[in-house]
Protein backbone atom coordinates (compact mmCIF):
# COMPACT_ATOMS: atom_id res chain seq x y z
CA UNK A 1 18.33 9.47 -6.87
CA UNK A 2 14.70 8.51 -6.42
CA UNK A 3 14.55 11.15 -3.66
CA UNK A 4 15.63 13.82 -6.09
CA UNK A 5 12.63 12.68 -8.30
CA UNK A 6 10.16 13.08 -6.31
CA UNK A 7 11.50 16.39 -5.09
CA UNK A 8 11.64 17.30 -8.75
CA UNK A 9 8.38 15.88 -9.51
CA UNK A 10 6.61 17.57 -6.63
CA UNK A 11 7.80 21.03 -7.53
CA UNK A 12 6.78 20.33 -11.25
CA UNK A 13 3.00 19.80 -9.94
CA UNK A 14 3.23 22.69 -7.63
CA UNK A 15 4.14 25.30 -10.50
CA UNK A 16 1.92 23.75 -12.81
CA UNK A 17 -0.88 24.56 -10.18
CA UNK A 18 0.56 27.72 -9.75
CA UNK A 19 0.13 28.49 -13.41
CA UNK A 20 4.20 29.23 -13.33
CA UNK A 21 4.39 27.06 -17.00
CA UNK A 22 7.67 27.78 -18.31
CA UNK A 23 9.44 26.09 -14.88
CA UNK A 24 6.87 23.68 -15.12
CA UNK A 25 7.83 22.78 -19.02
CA UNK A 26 11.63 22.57 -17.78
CA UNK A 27 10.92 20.18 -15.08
CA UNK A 28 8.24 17.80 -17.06
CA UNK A 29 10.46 18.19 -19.75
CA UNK A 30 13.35 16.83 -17.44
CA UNK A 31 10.98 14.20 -15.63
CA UNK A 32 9.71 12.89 -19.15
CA UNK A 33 12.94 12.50 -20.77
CA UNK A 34 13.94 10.36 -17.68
CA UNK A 35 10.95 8.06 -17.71
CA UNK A 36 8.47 8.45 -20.15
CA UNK A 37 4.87 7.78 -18.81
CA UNK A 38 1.19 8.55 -19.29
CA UNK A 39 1.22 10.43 -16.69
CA UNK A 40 4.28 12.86 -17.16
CA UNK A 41 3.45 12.94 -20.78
CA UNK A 42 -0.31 14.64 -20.01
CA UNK A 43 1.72 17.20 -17.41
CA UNK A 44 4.10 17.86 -19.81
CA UNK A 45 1.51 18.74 -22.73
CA UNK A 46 -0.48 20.78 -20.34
CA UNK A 47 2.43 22.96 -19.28
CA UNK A 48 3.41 23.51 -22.98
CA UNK A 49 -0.08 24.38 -23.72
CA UNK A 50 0.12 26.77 -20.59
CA UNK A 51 2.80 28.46 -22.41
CA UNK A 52 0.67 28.66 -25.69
CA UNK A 53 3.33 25.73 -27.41
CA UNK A 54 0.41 24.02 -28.84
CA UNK A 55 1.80 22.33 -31.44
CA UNK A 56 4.85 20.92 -29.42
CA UNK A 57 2.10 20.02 -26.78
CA UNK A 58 0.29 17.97 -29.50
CA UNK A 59 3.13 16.50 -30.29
CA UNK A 60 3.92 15.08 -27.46
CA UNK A 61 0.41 14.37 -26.56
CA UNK A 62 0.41 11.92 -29.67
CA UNK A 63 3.36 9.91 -28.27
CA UNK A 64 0.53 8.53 -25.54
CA UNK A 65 -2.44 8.94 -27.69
CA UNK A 66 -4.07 5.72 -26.55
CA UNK A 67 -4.20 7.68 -22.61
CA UNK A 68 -6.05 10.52 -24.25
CA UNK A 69 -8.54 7.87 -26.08
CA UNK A 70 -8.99 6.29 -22.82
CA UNK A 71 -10.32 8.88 -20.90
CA UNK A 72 -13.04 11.66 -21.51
CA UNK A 73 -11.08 14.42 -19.83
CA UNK A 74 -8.32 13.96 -21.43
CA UNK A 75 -9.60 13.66 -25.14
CA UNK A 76 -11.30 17.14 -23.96
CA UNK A 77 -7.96 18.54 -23.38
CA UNK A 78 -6.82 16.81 -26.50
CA UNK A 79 -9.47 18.52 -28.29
CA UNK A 80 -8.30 21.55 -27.11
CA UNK A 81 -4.44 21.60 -27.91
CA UNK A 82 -5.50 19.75 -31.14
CA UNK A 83 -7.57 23.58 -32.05
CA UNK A 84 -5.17 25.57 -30.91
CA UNK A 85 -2.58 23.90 -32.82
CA UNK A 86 -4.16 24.37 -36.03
CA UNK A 87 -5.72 20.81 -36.59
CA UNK A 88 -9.40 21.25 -35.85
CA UNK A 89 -9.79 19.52 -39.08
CA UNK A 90 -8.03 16.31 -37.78
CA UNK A 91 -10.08 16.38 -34.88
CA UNK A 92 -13.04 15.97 -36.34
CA UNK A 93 -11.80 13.18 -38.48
CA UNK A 94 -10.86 11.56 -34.90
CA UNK A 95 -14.19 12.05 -33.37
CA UNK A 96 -15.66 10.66 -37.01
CA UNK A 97 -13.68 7.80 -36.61
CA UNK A 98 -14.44 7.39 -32.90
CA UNK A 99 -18.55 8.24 -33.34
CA UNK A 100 -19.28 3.82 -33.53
CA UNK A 101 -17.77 3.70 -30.07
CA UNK A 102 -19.20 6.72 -27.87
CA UNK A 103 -22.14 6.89 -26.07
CA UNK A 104 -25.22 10.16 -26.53
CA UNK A 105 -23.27 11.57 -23.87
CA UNK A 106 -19.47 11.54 -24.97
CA UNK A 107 -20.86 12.36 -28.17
CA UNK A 108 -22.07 15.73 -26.91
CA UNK A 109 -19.33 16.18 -24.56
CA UNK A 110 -16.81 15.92 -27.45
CA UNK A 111 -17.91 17.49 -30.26
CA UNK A 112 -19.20 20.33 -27.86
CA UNK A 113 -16.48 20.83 -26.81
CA UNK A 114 -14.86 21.00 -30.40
CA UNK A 115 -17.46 23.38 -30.95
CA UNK A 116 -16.30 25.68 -28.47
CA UNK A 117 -12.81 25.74 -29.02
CA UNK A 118 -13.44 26.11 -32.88
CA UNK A 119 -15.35 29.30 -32.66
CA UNK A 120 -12.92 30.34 -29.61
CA UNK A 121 -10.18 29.82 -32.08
CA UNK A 122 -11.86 31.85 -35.53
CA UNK A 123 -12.87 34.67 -32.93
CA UNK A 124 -9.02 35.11 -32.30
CA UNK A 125 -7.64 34.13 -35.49
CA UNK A 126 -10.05 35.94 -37.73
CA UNK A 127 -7.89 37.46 -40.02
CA UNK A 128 -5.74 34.55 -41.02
CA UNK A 129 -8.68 31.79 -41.28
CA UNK A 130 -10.55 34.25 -43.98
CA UNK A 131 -6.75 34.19 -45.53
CA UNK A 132 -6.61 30.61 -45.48
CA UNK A 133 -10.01 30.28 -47.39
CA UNK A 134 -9.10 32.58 -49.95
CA UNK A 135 -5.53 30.97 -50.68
CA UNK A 136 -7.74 27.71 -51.16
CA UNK A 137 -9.97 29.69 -53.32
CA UNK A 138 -7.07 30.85 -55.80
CA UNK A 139 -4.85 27.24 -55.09
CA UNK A 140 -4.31 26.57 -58.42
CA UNK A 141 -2.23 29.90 -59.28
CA UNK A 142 0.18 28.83 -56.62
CA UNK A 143 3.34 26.71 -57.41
CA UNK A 144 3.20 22.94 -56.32
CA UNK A 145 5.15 23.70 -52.68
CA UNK A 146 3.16 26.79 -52.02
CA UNK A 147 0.04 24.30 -52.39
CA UNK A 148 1.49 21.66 -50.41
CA UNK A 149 1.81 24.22 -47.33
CA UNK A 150 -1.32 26.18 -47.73
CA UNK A 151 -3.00 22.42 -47.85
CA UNK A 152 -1.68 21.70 -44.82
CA UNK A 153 -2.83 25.05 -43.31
CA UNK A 154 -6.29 24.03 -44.53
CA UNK A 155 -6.14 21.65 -41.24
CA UNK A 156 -7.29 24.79 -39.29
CA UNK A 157 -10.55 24.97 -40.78
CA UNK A 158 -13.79 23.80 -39.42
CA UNK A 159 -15.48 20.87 -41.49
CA UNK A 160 -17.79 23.17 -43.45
CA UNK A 161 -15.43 25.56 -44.51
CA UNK A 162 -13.45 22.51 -45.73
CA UNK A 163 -16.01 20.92 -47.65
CA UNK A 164 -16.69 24.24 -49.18
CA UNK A 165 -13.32 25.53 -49.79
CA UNK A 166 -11.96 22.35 -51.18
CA UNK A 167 -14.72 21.49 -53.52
CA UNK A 168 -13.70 23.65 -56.47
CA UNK A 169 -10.05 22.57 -56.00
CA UNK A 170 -10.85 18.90 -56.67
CA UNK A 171 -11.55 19.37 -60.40
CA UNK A 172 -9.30 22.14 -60.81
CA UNK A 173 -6.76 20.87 -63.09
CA UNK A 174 -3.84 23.73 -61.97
CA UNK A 175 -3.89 21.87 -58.83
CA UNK A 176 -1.33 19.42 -58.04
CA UNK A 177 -2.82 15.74 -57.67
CA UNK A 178 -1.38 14.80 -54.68
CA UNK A 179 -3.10 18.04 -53.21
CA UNK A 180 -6.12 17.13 -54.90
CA UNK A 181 -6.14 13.57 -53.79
CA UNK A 182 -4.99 14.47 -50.22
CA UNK A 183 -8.34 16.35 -49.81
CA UNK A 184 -10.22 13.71 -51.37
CA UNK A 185 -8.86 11.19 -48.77
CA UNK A 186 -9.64 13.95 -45.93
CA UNK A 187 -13.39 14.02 -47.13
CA UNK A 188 -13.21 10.08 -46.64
CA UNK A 189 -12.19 10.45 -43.10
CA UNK A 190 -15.06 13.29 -42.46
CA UNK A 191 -17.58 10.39 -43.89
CA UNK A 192 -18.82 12.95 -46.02
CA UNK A 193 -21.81 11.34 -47.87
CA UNK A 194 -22.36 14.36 -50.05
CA UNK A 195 -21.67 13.33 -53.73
CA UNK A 196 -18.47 15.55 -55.37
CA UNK A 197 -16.78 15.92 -58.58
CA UNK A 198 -13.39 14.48 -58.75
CA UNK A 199 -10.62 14.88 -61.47
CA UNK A 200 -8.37 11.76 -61.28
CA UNK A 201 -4.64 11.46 -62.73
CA UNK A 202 -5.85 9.56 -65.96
CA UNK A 203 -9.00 10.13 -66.04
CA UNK A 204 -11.58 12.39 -66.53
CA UNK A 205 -13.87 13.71 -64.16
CA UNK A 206 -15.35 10.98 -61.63
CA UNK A 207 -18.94 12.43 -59.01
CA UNK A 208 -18.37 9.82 -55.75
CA UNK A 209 -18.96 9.56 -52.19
CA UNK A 210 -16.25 9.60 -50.38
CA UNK A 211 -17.74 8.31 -47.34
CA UNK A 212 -17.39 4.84 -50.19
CA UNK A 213 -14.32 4.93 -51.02
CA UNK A 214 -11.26 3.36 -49.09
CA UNK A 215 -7.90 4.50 -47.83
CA UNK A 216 -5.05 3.55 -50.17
CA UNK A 217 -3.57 1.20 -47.50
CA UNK A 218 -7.07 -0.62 -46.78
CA UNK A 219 -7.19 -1.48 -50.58
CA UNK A 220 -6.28 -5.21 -51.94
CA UNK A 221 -3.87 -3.88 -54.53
CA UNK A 222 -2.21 -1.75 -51.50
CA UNK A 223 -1.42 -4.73 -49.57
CA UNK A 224 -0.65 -7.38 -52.43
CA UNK A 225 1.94 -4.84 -53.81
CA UNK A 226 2.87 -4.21 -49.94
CA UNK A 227 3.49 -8.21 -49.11
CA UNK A 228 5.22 -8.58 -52.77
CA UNK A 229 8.08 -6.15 -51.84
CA UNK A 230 8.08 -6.81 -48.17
CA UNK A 231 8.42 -10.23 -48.37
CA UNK A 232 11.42 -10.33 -50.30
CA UNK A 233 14.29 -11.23 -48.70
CA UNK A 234 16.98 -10.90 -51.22
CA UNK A 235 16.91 -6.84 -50.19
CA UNK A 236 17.80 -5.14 -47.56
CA UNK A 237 14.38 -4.12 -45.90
CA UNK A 238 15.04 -0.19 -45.74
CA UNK A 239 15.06 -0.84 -49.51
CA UNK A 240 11.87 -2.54 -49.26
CA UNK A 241 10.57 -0.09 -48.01
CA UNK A 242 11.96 3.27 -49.52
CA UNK A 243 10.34 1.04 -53.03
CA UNK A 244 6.78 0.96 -51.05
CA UNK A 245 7.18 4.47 -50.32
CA UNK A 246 7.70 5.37 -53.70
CA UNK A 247 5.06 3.00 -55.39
CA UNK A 248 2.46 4.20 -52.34
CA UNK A 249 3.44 8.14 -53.28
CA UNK A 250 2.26 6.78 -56.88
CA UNK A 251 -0.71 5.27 -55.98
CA UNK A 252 -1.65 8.52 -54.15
CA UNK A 253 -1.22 10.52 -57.03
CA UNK A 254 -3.90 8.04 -59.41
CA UNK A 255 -5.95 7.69 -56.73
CA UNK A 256 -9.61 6.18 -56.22
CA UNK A 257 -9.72 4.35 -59.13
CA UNK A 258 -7.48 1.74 -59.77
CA UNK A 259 -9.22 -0.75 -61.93
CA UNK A 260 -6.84 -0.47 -64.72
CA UNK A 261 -4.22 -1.45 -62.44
CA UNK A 262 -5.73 -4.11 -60.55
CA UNK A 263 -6.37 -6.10 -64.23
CA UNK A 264 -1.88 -6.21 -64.60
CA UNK A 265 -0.59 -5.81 -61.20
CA UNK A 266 2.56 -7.02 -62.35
CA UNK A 267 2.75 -4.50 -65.83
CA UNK A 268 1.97 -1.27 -63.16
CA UNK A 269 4.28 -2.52 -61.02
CA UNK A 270 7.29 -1.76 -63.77
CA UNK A 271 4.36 1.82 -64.39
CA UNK A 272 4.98 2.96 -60.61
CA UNK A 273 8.61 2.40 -60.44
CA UNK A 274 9.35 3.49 -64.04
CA UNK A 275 11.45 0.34 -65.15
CA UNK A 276 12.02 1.41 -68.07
CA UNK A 277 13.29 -1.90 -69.65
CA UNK A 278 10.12 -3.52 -69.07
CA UNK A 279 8.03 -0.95 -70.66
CA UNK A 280 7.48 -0.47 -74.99
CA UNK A 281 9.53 3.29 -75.26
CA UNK A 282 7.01 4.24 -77.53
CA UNK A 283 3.83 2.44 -75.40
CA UNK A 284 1.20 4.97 -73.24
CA UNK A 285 2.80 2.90 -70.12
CA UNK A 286 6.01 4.02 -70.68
CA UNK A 287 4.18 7.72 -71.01
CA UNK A 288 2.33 7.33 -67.78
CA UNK A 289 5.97 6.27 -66.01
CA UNK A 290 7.33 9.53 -67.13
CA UNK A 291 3.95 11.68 -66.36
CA UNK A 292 4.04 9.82 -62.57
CA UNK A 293 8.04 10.56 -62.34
CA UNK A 294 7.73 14.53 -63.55
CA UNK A 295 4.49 15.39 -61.62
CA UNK A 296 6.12 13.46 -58.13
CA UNK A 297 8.97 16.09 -59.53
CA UNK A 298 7.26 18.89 -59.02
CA UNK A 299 5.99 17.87 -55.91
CA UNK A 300 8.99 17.27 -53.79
CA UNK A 301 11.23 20.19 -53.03
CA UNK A 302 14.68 20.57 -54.96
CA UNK A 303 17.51 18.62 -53.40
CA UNK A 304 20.30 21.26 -52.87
């Protein structure tokens, strides 16, 4: 058996060399799904990519992410399936996130190297990038699951166009809130210092930095509400957590500011899971439960 393996392994290497990817993807493929490693995962990514799978190569290059972090020439390659899959965006909130840790060097190396692949990537995909701006441009004429995908297209774009494309949608009042809170959060993880105009849930319109503000799940009220539901025992825990799902979803959708909330964690808590029973029918609470539930509604696609 372990004979066979190496056999198998060897001629995976050799056609990788040779550049013959698609019997290199069929023998990684086999090798990986055997024994999973760092190593066979990184073969296996670089034959998909060989055969221009870049997303399924990213894929599977996340399942060993921690290999890629660990060494520079494989966070280049990273980099580089990352682009050509269509999340250039993601990278650079990677590389932000990394930036405390590298040295002048790495620093270069990487976001060179993001750069490159960037402009590589517009030069081929010219037409469909200057699409993807305009769709953002005209985002609040779409319905709610047309804006949910062309949001997640937006991950192609580099960090300027982002910040430029996204800034009019984040007071634009036709556009869902998730969407507009999704980008908000994705300006957090570029550290963008810039000051922008935000239009909340409740609210009305907020200017912040959203290099200041903090992830939902790094927030106090996150993780109070988070060991409150977690840490009861008298549910089944899937339960537990299909309820934080929902209440996080919530959260999302009122996101920054959640002062209000923070002064009755116990009164929103009835709010985010619309408990009717707890709530005055003819209260704004009970109003906000039913403006959360419809607009979460509109969001998620129609079950059949």
């Amino acid at each position: 058996m372990e004979e066979l393996r190496k056999k198998k392994q060897f001629d995976a290497e050799k056609a990788l060399r040779d550049e013959n990817y698609s019997l290199a993807v069929e023998l990684f493929s086999s090798l990986y799904s055997e024994q999973k490693s760092a190593r066979e995962n990184f073969f296996l990514a670089k034959a998909l990519a060989g055969t221009g799978q870049f997303e399924a190569a990213l894929e599977i290059a996340q399942e060993y992410m921690n290999s890629y972090l660990a060494e520079d020439q494989r966070l280049v390659f990273y980099i580089y399936i990352a682009v050509n899959a269509k999340q250039a965006l993601k990278v650079y909130q990677l590389l932000e996130s990394l930036k405390p840790y590298m040295t002048e060097e790495e620093s270069q190396l990487f976001y060179g190297k993001l750069d490159l692949e960037v402009k590589r990537f517009y030069e081929q995909n010219n037409r469909s990038v200057t699409k993807q701006k305009k769709q953002l441009q005209y985002l609040g004429l779409a319905s709610p699951l047309e804006q949910r995908k062309i949001a997640k297209e937006a991950n192609a774009l580099t960090y300027q166009d982002f910040i430029d494309s996204v800034k009019p949608v984040l007071i634009d009042e036709n556009v869902h809130p998730l969407v507009r809170a999704s980008f908000l959060n994705d300006l957090r993880l570029l550290n963008v210092s810039e000051k922008v105009a935000y239009l909340p849930f409740l609210r009305d319109k907020l200017i912040l930095c959203p290099k200041e503000l903090q992830g939902i799940q790094e927030t106090k009220l996150f993780k109070n509400y988070a060991a409150q539901l977690l840490g009861n025992t008298t549910r089944p825990s899937n339960i537990s957590q299909q309820i934080l799902g929902e209440i996080t979803l919530k959260l999302m959708l009122l996101y920054p500011d959640f002062t209000e909330i923070k002064r009755d964690q116990d009164l929103w808590m009835h709010v985010l899971l619309n408990e009717k029973s707890f709530l005055d029918p003819q209260g704004p609470y009970a109003k906000i439960a039913d403006d959360l539930e419809k607009s979460i509604a509109k969001w998620q696609p129609k079950s059949k």
